[in-house]
PDB file of N, CA and C in Angstrom:
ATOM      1  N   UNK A   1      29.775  29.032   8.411  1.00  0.00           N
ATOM      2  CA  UNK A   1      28.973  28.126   9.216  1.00  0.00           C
ATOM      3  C   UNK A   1      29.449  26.695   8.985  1.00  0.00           C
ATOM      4  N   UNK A   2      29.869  26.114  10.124  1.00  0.00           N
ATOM      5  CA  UNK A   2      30.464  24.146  10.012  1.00  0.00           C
ATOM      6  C   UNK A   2      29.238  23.690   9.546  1.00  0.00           C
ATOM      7  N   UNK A   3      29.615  22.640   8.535  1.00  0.00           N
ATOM      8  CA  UNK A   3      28.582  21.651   8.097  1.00  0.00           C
ATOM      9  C   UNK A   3      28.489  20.986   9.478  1.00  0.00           C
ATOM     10  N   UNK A   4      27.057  20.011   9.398  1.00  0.00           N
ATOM     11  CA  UNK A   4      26.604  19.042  10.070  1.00  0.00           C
ATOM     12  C   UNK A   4      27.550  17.868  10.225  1.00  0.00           C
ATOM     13  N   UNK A   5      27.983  17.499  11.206  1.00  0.00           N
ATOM     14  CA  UNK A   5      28.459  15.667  11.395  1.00  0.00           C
ATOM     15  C   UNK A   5      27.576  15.001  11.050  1.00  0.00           C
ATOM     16  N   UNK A   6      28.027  13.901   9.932  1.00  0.00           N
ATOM     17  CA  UNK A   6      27.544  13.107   9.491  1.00  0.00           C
ATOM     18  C   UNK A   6      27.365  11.835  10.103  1.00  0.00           C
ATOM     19  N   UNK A   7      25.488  11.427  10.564  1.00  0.00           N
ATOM     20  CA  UNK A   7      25.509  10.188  11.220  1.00  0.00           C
ATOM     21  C   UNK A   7      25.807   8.970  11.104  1.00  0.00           C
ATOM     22  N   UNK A   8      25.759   8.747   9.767  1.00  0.00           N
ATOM     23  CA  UNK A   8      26.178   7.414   9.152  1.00  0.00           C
ATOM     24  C   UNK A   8      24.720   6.906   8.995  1.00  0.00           C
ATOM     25  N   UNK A   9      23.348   7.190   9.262  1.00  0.00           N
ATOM     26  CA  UNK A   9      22.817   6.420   9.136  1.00  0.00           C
ATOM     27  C   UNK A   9      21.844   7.156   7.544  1.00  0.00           C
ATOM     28  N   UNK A  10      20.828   5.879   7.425  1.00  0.00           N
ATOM     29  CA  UNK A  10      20.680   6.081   5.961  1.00  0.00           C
ATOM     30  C   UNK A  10      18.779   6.435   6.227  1.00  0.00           C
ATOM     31  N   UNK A  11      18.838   7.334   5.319  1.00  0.00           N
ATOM     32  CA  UNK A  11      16.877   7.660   5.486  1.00  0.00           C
ATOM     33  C   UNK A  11      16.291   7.346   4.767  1.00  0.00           C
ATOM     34  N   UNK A  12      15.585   6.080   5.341  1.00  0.00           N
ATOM     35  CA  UNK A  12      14.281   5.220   4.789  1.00  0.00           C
ATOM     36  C   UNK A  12      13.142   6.332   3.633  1.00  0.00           C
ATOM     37  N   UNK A  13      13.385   5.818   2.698  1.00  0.00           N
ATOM     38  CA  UNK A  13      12.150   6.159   1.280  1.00  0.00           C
ATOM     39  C   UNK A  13      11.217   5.073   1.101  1.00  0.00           C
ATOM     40  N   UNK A  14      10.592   5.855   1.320  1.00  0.00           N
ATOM     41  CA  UNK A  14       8.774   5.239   0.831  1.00  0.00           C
ATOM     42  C   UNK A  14       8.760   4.579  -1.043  1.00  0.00           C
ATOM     43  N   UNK A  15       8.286   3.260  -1.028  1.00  0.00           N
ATOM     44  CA  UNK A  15       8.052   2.620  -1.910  1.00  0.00           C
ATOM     45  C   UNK A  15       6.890   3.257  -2.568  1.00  0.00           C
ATOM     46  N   UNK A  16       6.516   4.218  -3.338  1.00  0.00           N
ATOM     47  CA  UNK A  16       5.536   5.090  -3.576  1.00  0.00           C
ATOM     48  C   UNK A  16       4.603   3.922  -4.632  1.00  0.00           C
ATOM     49  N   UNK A  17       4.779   3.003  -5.148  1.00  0.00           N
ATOM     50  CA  UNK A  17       3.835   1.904  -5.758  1.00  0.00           C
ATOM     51  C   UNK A  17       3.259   1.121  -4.261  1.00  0.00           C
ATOM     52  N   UNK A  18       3.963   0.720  -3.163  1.00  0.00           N
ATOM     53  CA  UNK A  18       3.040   0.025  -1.982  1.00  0.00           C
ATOM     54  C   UNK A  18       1.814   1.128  -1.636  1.00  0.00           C
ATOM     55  N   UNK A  19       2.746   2.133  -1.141  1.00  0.00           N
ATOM     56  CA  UNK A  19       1.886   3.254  -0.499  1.00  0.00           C
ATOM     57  C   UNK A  19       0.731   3.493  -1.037  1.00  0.00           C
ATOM     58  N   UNK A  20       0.516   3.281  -2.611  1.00  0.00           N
ATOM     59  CA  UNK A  20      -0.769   3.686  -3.285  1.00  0.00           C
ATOM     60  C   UNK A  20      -1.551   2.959  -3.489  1.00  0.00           C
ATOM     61  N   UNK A  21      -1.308   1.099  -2.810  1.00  0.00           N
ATOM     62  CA  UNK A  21      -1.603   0.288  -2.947  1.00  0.00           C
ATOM     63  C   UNK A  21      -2.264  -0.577  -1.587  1.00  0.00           C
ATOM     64  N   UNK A  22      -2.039  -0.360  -0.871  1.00  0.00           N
ATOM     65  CA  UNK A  22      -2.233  -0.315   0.890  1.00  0.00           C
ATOM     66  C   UNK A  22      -2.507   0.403   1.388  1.00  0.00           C
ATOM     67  N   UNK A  23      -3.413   0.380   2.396  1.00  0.00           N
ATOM     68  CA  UNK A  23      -3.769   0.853   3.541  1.00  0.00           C
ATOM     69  C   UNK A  23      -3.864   0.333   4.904  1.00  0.00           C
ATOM     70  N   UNK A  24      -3.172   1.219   6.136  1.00  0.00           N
ATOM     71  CA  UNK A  24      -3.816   0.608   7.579  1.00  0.00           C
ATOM     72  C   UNK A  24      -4.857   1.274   7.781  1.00  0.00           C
ATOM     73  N   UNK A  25      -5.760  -0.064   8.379  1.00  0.00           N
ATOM     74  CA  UNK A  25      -7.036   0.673   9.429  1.00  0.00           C
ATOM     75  C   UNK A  25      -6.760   1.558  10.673  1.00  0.00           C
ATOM     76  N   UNK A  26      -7.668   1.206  11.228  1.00  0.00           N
ATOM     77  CA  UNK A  26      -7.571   1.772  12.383  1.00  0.00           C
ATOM     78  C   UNK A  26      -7.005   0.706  13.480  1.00  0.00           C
ATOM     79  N   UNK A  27      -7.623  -0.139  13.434  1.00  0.00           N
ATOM     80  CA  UNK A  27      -7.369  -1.261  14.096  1.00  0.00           C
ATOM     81  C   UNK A  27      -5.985  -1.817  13.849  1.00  0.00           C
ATOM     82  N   UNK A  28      -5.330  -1.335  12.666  1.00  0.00           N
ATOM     83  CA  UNK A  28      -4.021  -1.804  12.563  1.00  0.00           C
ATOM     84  C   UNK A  28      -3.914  -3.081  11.439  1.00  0.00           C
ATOM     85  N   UNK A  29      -4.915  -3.589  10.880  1.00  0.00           N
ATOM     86  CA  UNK A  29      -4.772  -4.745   9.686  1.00  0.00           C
ATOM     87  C   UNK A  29      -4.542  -3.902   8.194  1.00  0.00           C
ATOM     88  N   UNK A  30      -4.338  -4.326   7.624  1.00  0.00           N
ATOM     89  CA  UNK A  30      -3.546  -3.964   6.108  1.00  0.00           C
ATOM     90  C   UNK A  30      -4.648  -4.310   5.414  1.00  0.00           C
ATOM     91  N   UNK A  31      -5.172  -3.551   4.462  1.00  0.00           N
ATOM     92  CA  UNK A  31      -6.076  -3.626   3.707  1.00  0.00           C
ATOM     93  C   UNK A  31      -5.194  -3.286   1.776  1.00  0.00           C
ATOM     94  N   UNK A  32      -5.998  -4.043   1.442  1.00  0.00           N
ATOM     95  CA  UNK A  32      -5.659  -3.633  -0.094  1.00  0.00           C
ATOM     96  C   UNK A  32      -6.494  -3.344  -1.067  1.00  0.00           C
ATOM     97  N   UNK A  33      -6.500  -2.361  -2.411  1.00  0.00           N
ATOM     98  CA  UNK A  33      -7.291  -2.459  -3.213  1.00  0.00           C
ATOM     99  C   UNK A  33      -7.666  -3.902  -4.377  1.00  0.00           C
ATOM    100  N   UNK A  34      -8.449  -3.479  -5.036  1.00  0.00           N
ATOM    101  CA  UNK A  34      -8.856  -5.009  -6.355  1.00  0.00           C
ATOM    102  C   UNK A  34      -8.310  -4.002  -7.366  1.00  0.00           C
ATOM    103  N   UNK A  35      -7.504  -4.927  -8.603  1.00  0.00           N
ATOM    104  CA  UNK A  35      -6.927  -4.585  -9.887  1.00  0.00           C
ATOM    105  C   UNK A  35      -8.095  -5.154 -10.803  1.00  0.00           C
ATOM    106  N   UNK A  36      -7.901  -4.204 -11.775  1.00  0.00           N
ATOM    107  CA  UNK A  36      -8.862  -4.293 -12.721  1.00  0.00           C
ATOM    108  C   UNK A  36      -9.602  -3.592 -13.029  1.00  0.00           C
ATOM    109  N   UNK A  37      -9.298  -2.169 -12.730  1.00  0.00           N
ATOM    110  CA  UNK A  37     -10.996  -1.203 -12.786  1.00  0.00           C
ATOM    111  C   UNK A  37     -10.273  -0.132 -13.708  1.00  0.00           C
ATOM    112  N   UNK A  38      -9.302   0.138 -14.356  1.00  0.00           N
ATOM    113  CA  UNK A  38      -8.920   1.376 -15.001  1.00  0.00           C
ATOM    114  C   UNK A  38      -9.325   1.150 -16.637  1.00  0.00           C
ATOM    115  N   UNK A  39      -9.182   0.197 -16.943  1.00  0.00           N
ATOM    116  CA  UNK A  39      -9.730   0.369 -18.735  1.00  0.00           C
ATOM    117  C   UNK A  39     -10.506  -1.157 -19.089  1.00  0.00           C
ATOM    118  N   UNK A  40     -10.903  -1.384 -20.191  1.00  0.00           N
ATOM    119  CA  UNK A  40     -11.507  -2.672 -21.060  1.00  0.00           C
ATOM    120  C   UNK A  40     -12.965  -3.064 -19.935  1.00  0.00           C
ATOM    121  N   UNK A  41     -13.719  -1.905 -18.768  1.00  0.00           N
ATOM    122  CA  UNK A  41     -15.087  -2.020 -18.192  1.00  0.00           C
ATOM    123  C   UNK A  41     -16.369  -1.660 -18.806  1.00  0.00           C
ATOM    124  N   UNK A  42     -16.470  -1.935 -20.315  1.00  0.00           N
ATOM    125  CA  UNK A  42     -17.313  -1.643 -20.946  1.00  0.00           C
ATOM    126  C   UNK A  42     -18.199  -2.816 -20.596  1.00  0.00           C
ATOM    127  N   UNK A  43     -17.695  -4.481 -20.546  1.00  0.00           N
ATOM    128  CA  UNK A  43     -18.682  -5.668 -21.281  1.00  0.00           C
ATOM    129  C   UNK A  43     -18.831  -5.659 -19.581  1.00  0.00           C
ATOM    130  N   UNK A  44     -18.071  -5.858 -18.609  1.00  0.00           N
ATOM    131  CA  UNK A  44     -18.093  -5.950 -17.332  1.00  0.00           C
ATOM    132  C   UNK A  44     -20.057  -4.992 -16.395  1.00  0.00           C
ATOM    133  N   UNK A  45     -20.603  -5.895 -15.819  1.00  0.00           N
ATOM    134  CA  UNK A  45     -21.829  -5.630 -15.136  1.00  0.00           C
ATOM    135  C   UNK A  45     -21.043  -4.653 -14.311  1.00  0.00           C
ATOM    136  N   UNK A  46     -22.131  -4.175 -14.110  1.00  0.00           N
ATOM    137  CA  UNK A  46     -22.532  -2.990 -12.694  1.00  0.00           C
ATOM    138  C   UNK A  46     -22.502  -3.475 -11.208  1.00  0.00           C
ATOM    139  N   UNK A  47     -22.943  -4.454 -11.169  1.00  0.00           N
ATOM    140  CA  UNK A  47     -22.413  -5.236  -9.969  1.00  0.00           C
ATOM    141  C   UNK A  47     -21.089  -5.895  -9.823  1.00  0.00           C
ATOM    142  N   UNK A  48     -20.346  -6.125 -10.732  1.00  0.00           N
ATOM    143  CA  UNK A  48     -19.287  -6.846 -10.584  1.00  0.00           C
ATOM    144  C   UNK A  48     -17.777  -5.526 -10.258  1.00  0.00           C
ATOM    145  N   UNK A  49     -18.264  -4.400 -11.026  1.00  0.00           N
ATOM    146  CA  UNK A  49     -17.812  -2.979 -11.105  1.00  0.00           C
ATOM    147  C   UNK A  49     -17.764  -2.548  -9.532  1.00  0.00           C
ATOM    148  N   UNK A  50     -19.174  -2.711  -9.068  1.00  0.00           N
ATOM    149  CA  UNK A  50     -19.063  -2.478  -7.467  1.00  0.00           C
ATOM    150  C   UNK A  50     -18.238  -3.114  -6.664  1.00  0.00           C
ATOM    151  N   UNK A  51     -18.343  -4.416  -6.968  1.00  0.00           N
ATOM    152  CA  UNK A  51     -17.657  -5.406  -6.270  1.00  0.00           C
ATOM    153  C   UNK A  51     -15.998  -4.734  -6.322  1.00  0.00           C
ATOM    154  N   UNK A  52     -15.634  -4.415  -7.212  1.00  0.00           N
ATOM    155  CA  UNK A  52     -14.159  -3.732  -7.346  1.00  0.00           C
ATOM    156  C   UNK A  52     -13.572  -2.966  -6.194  1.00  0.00           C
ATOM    157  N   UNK A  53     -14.572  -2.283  -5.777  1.00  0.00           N
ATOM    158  CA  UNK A  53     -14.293  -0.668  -4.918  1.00  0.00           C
ATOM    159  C   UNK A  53     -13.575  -1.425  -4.007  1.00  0.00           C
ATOM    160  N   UNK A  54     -14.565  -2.729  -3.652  1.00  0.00           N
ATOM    161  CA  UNK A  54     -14.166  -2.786  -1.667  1.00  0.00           C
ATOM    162  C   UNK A  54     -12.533  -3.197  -1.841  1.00  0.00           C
ATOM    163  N   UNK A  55     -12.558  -3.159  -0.159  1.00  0.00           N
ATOM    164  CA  UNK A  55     -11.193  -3.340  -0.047  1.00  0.00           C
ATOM    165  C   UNK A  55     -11.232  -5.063   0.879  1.00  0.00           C
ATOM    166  N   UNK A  56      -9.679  -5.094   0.335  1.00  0.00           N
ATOM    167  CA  UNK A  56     -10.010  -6.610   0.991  1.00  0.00           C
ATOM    168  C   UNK A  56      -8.561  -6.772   2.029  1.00  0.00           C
ATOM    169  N   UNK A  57      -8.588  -7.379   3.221  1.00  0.00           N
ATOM    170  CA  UNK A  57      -7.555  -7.650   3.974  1.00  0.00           C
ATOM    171  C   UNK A  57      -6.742  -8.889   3.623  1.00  0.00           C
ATOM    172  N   UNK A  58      -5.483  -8.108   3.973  1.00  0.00           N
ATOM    173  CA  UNK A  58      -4.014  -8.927   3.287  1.00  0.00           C
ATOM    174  C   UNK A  58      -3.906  -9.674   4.940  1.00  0.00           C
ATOM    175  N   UNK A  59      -3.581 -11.459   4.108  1.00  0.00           N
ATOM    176  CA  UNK A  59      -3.932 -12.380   5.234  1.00  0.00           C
ATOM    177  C   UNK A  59      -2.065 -12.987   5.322  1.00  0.00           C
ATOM    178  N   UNK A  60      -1.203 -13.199   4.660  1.00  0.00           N
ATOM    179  CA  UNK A  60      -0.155 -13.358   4.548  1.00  0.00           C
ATOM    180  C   UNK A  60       0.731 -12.682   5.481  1.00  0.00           C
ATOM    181  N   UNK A  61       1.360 -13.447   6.277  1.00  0.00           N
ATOM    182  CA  UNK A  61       2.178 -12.709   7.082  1.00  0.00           C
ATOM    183  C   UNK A  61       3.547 -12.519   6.581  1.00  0.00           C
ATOM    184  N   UNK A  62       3.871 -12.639   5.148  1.00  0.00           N
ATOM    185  CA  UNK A  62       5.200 -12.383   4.516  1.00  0.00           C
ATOM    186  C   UNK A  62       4.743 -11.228   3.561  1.00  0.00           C
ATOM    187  N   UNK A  63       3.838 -11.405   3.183  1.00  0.00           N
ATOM    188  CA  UNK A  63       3.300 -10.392   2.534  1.00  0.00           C
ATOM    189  C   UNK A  63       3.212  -9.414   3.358  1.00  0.00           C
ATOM    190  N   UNK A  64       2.302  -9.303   4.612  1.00  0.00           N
ATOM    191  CA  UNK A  64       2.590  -8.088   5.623  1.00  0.00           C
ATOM    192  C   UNK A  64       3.639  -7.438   5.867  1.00  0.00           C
ATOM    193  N   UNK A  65       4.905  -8.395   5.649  1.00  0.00           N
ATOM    194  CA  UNK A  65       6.072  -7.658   6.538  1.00  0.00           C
ATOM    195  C   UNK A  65       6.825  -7.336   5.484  1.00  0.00           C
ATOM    196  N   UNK A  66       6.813  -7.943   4.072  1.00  0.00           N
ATOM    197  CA  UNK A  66       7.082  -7.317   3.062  1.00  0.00           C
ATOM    198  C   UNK A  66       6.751  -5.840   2.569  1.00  0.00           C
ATOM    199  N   UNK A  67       5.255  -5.467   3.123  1.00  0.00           N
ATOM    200  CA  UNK A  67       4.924  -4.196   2.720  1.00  0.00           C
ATOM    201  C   UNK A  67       5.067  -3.439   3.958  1.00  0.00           C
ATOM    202  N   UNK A  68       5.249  -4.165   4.994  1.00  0.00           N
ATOM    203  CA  UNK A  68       6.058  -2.454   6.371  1.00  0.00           C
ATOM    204  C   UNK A  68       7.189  -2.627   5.783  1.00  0.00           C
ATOM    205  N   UNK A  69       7.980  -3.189   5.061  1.00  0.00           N
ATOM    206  CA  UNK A  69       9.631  -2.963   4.686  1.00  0.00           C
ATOM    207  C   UNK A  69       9.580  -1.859   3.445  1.00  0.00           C
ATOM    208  N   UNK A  70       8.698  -1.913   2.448  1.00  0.00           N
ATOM    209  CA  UNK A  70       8.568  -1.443   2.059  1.00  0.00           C
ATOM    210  C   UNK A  70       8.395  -0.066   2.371  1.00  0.00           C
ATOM    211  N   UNK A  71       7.115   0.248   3.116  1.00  0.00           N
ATOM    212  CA  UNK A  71       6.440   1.130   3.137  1.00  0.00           C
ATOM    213  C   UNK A  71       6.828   1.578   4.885  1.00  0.00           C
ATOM    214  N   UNK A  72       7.863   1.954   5.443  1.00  0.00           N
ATOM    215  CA  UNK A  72       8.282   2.172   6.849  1.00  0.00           C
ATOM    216  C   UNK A  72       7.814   3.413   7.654  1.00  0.00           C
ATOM    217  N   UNK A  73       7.139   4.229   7.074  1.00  0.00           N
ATOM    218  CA  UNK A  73       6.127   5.497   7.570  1.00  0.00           C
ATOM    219  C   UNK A  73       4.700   4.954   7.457  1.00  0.00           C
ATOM    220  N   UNK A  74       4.333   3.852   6.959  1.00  0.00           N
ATOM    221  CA  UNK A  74       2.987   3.401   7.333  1.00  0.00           C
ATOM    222  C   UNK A  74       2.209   3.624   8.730  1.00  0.00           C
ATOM    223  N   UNK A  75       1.486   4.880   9.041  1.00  0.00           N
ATOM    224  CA  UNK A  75       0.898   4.631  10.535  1.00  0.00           C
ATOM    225  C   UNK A  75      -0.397   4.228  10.259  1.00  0.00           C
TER     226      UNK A  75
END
Protein backbone atom coordinates (compact mmCIF):
# COMPACT_ATOMS: atom_id res chain seq x y z
CA UNK A 1 0.00 0.00 0.00
CA UNK A 2 1.71 3.79 -1.19
CA UNK A 3 2.15 5.98 1.71
CA UNK A 4 0.18 9.26 1.75
CA UNK A 5 1.67 12.55 -0.13
CA UNK A 6 2.84 14.66 2.14
CA UNK A 7 1.07 18.19 2.44
CA UNK A 8 3.58 20.23 3.82
CA UNK A 9 1.35 21.68 6.11
CA UNK A 10 1.78 21.53 9.93
CA UNK A 11 -1.20 20.46 12.61
CA UNK A 12 -2.05 23.01 15.05
CA UNK A 13 -1.76 21.56 18.99
CA UNK A 14 -3.75 22.82 21.61
CA UNK A 15 -1.91 24.76 24.40
CA UNK A 16 -3.44 22.36 27.05
CA UNK A 17 -2.52 25.12 30.11
CA UNK A 18 -4.90 27.97 27.95
CA UNK A 19 -7.54 25.41 27.28
CA UNK A 20 -7.94 24.70 31.07
CA UNK A 21 -7.85 28.16 31.67
CA UNK A 22 -10.49 29.78 29.25
CA UNK A 23 -13.56 29.54 28.13
CA UNK A 24 -15.99 30.78 25.14
CA UNK A 25 -19.53 31.65 25.83
CA UNK A 26 -22.03 31.40 23.85
CA UNK A 27 -22.09 34.70 22.71
CA UNK A 28 -18.52 34.35 21.74
CA UNK A 29 -16.53 36.57 24.68
CA UNK A 30 -13.65 34.76 26.51
CA UNK A 31 -14.17 34.21 29.93
CA UNK A 32 -11.54 33.22 32.53
CA UNK A 33 -11.18 31.56 35.83
CA UNK A 34 -9.74 33.46 39.46
CA UNK A 35 -6.27 31.90 40.83
CA UNK A 36 -6.07 31.20 44.19
CA UNK A 37 -8.46 28.54 45.34
CA UNK A 38 -6.26 25.22 45.42
CA UNK A 39 -4.32 25.38 48.85
CA UNK A 40 -3.41 27.98 52.05
CA UNK A 41 -8.00 28.59 52.15
CA UNK A 42 -8.09 27.88 55.64
CA UNK A 43 -7.81 31.85 57.16
CA UNK A 44 -9.70 33.01 53.83
CA UNK A 45 -13.91 33.80 54.57
CA UNK A 46 -16.63 31.98 52.93
CA UNK A 47 -17.59 34.78 51.01
CA UNK A 48 -14.45 35.71 49.60
CA UNK A 49 -14.08 31.66 48.67
CA UNK A 50 -17.37 32.27 46.69
CA UNK A 51 -16.25 35.16 45.15
CA UNK A 52 -13.44 32.77 43.53
CA UNK A 53 -15.85 30.46 41.49
CA UNK A 54 -17.16 33.27 39.16
CA UNK A 55 -15.78 33.76 36.06
CA UNK A 56 -14.64 36.98 34.82
CA UNK A 57 -14.34 38.35 31.07
CA UNK A 58 -10.94 38.88 29.41
CA UNK A 59 -11.12 42.66 28.21
CA UNK A 60 -7.62 42.87 26.37
CA UNK A 61 -7.60 42.53 22.88
CA UNK A 62 -3.87 41.14 22.82
CA UNK A 63 -4.62 39.02 25.36
CA UNK A 64 -7.66 37.68 23.28
CA UNK A 65 -5.74 36.98 20.28
CA UNK A 66 -2.96 35.65 22.22
CA UNK A 67 -5.21 32.89 23.58
CA UNK A 68 -7.06 31.96 19.93
CA UNK A 69 -3.23 31.51 18.92
CA UNK A 70 -2.84 29.56 21.45
CA UNK A 71 -5.78 27.67 21.78
CA UNK A 72 -6.95 27.32 17.68
CA UNK A 73 -9.89 24.63 18.23
CA UNK A 74 -11.52 27.04 20.64
CA UNK A 75 -15.36 26.96 19.47
Amino acid sequence: MPRKAKTGKYKLKTHKATSKRFRLTGSGKLVRTKGGKSHLRRRTSDRTKALLSEMIPVNGRSIIKRVKRLNPNMK
